[in-house]
Protein backbone atom coordinates (compact mmCIF):
# COMPACT_ATOMS: atom_id res chain seq x y z
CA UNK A 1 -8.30 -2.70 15.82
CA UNK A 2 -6.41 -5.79 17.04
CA UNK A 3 -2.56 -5.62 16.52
CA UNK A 4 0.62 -7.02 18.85
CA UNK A 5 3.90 -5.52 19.06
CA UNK A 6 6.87 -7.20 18.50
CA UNK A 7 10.47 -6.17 18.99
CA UNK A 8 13.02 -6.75 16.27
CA UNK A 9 16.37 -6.38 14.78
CA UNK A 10 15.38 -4.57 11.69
CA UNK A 11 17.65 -2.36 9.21
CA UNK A 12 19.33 1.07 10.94
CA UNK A 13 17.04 3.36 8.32
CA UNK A 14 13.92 1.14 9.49
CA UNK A 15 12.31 2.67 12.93
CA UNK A 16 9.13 0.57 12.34
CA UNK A 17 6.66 -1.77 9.94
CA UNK A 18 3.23 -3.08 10.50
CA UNK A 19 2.10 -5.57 8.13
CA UNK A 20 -1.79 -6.43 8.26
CA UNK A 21 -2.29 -10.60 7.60
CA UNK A 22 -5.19 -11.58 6.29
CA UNK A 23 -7.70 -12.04 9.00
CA UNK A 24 -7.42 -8.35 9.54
CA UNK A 25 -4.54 -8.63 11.96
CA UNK A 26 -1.86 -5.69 12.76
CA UNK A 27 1.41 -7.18 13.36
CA UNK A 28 3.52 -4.07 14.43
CA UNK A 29 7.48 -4.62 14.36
CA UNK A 30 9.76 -1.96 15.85
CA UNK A 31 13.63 -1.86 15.55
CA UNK A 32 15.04 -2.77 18.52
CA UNK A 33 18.43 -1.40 18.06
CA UNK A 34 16.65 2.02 18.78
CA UNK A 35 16.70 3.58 21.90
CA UNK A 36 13.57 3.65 24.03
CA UNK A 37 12.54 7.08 22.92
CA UNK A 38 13.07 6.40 19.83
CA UNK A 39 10.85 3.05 19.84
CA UNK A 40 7.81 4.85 21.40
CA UNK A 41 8.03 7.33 18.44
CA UNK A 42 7.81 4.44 16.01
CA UNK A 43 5.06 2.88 17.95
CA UNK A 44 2.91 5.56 17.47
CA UNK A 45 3.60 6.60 13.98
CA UNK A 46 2.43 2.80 13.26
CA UNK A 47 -0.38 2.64 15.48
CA UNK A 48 -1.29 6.24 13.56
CA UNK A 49 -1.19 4.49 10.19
CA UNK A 50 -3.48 1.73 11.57
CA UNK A 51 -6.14 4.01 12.81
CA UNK A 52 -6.24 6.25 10.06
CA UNK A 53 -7.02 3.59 7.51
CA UNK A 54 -4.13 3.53 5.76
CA UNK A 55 -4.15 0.24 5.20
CA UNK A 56 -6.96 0.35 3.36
CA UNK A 57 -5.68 3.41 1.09
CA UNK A 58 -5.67 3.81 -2.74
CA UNK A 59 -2.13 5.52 -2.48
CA UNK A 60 1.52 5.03 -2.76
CA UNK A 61 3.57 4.12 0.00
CA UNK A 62 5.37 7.56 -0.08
CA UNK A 63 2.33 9.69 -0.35
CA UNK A 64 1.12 7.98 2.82
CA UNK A 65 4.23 7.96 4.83
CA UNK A 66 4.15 12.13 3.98
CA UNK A 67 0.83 12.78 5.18
């Protein structure tokens, strides 16, 4: 699992987003308005969703983001 983590103003309801490219990359943005706490949270909810697959899911977005 290859991915890089990159720190970025994003949206106040937005801790984090990884977007996969299409050589299989993980490109992992976290908010950086949040504090540091906060930003290690949303690093490992992402990293979570990359090694459970869910990239690769059949499901909705909000089914996923319950589990």
């Amino acid at each position: 699992m290859s991915y890089c983590i990159r720190y970025i103003d994003l949206p106040c309801r937005v801790n984090g987003v990884t977007i996969m490219d299409r050589d299989g990359f993980f490109n992992v943005y976290i908010n950086a308005r949040l504090d540091y706490r906060c930003q290690q949270k949303a690093i490992q909810h992402e990293l979570m969703h990359i090694a459970r697959g869910d990239f690769f899911s059949e499901g909705e977005l909000e089914q996923v983001e319950l589990m």
